[in-house]
Protein backbone atom coordinates (compact mmCIF):
# COMPACT_ATOMS: atom_id res chain seq x y z
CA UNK A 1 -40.94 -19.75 -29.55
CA UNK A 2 -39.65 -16.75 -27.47
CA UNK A 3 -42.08 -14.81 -25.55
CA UNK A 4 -41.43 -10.74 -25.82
CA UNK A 5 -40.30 -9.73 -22.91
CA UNK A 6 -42.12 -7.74 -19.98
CA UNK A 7 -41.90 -4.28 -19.32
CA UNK A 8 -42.28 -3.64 -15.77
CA UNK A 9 -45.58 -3.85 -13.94
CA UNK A 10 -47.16 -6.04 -17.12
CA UNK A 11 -46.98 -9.72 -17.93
CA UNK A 12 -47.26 -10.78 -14.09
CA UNK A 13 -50.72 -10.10 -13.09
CA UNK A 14 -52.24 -7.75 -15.35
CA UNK A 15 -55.33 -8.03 -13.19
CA UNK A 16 -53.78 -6.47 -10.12
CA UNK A 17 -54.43 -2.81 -11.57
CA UNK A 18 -51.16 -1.03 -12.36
CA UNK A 19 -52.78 1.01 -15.07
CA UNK A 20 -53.19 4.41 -14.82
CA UNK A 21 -55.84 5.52 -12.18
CA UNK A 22 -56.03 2.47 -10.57
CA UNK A 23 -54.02 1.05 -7.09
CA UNK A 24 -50.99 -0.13 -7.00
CA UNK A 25 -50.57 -3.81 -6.16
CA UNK A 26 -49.26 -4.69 -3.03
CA UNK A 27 -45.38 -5.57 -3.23
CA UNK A 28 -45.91 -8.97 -1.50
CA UNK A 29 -48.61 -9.71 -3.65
CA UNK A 30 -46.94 -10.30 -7.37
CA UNK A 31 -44.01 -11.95 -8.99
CA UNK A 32 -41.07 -8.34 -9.57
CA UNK A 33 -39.05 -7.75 -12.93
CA UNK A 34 -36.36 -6.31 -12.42
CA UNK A 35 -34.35 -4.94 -15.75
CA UNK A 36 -30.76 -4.69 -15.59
CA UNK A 37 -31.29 -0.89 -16.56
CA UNK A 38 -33.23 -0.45 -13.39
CA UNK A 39 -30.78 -1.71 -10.72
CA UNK A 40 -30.52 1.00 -7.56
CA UNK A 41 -27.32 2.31 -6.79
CA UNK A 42 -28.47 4.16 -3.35
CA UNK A 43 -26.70 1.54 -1.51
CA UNK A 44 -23.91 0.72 1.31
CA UNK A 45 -20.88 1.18 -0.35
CA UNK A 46 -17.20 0.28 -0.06
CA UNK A 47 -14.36 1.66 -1.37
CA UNK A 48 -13.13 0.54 -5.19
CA UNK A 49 -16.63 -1.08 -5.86
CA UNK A 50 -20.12 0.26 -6.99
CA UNK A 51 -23.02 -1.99 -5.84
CA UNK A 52 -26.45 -1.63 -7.20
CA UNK A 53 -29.62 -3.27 -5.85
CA UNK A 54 -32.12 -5.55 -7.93
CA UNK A 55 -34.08 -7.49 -4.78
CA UNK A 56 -34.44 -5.17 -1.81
CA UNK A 57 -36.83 -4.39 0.77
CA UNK A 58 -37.11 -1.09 -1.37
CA UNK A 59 -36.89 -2.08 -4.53
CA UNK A 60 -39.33 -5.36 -4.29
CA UNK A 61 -40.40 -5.61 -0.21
CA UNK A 62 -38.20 -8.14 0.08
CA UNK A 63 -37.83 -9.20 3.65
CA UNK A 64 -35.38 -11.85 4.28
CA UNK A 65 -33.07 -10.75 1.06
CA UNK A 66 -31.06 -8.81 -0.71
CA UNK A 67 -29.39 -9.26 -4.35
CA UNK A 68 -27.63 -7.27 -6.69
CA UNK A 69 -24.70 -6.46 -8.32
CA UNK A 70 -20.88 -5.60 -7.27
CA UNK A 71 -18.53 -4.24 -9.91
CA UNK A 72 -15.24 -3.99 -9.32
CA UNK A 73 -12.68 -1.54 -11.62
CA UNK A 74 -9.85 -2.69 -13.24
CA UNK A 75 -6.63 -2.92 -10.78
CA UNK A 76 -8.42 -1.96 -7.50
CA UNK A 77 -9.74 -3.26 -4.76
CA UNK A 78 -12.42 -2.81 -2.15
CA UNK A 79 -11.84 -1.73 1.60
CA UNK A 80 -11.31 -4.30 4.38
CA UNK A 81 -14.90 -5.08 5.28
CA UNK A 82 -17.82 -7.42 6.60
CA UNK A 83 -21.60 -8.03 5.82
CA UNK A 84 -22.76 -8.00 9.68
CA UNK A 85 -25.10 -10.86 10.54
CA UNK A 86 -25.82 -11.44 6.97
CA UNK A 87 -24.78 -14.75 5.24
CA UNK A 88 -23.67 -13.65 1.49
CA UNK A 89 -23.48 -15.74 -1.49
CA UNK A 90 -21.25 -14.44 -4.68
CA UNK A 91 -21.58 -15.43 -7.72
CA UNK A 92 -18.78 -14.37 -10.53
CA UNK A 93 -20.18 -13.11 -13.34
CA UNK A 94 -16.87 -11.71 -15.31
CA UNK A 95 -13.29 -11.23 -14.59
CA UNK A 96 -10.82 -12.97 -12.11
CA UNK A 97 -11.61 -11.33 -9.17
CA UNK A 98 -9.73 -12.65 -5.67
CA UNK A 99 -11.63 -12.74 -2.16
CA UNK A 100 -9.01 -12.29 0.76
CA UNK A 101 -9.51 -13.09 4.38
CA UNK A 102 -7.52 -14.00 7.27
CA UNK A 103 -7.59 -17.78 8.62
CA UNK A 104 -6.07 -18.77 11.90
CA UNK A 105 -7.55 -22.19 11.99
CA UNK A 106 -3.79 -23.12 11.71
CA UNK A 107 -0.60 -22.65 14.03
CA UNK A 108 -0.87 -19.15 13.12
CA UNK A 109 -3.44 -16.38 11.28
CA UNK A 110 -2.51 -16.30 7.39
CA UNK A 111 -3.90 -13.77 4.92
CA UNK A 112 -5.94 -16.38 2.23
CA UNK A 113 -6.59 -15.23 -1.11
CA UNK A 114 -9.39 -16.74 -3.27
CA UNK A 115 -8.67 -16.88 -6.78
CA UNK A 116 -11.74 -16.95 -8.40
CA UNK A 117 -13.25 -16.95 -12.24
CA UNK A 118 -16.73 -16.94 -14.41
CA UNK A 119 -18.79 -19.33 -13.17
CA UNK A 120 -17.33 -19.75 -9.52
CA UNK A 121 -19.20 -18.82 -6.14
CA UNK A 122 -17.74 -17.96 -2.68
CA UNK A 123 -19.90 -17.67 0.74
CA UNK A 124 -19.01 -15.27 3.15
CA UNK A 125 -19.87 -16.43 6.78
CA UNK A 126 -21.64 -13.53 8.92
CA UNK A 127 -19.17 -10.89 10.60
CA UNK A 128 -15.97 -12.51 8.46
CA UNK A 129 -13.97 -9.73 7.76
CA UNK A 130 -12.69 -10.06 4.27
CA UNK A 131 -12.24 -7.69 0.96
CA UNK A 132 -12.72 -8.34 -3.16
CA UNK A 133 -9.37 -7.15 -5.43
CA UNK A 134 -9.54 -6.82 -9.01
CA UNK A 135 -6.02 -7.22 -9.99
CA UNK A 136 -6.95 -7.35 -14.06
CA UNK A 137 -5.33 -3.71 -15.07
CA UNK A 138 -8.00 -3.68 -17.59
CA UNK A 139 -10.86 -5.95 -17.09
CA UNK A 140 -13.79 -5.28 -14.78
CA UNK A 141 -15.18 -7.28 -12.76
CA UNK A 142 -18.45 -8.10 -12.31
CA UNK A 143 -19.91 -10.10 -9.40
CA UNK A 144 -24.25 -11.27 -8.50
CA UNK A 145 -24.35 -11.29 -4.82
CA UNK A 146 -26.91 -12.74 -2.61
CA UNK A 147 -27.38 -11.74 0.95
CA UNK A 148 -29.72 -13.40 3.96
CA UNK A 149 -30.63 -9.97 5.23
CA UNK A 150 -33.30 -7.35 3.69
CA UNK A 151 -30.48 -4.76 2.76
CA UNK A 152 -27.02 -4.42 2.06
CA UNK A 153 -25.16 -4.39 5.46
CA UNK A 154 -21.04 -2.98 5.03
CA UNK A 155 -19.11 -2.35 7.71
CA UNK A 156 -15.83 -0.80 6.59
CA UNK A 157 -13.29 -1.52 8.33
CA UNK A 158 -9.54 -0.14 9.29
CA UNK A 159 -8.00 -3.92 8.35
CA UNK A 160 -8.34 -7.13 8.20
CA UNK A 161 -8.09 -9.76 11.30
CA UNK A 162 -9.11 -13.34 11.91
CA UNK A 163 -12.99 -13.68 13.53
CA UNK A 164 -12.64 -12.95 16.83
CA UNK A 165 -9.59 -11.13 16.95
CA UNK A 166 -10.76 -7.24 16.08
CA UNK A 167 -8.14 -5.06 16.78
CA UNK A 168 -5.35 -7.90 16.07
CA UNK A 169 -6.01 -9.19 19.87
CA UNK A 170 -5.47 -12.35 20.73
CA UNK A 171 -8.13 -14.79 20.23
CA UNK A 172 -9.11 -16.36 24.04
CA UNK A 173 -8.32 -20.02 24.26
CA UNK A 174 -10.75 -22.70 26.12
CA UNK A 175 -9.40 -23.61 29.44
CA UNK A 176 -7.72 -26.75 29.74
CA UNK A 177 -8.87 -29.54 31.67
């Protein structure tokens, strides 16, 4: 049999005194429902998507995470971009979108486009500068991302290069022996 399902600040730890008049629980002190009508939007943002918060260090206190939701609009695509130190986890929720980054673990850097659908996951590696297309002309898509930092860390940037290679420079090469 289904249980009915919470509304926020009941069903967790009713003794914790969220009624009216009394204190407010600690944050780090109580399971957090988050509804899908209650996601925060005051986050980074990149071009071409709209990102909205569920676990944050605002929303929950989180500390070490952050998770939420990307969309991304039919036959678009977001700027060129990384996550900073943050290791990011995506999981795709709806649509086809593609993940693009630039490899140069061969003879040369290519441009590598992940083609991706319901059900798959990508990880982006900290400071991998990458971008998500949508190239449906009508379908959204919708993406659950998971991030090893508190907040949402985007750093737009003016294109994409290889790690260590910003500006299109030249990656240095070891010495040889």
């Amino acid at each position: 049999m289904s249980e009915p399902l919470t509304t926020p600040g009941e069903g967790f730890h009713p003794h914790l005194g969220d009624a009216a008049g009394e204190p407010k629980a600690p944050l780090r002190t109580r399971l957090h429902h988050i509804r899908a009508d209650a996601l925060d939007g005051g986050t980074a943002q990149t071009s071409g998507m709209r990102r909205f918060a569920a676990i944050s260090g605002t929303t929950v206190g989180s500390e070490k995470l952050w998770m939420g939701q990307t969309h991304v609009a039919p036959a678009t695509s977001s700027s060129d971009h990384h996550h900073g130190e943050s290791e990011t986890a995506i999981h795709v929720v709806s649509g086809h979108p593609e993940f693009v980054f630039v490899d140069d673990s061969g003879p040369r850097p290519e441009e590598v486009r992940l083609r991706t659908a319901p059900g798959d996951y990508i990880f982006v590696p900290p400071f991998v500068p990458h971008r998500e297309e949508n190239p449906d002309p009508t379908e959204e898509a919708v993406v659950v991302i998971a991030r090893s930092t508190q907040e949402a860390i985007v750093v737009n940037l003016p294109h994409l290069y290889a790690l260590g290679q910003q500006d299109g420079a030249p990656r240095p090469t070891a010495p040889s022996s």
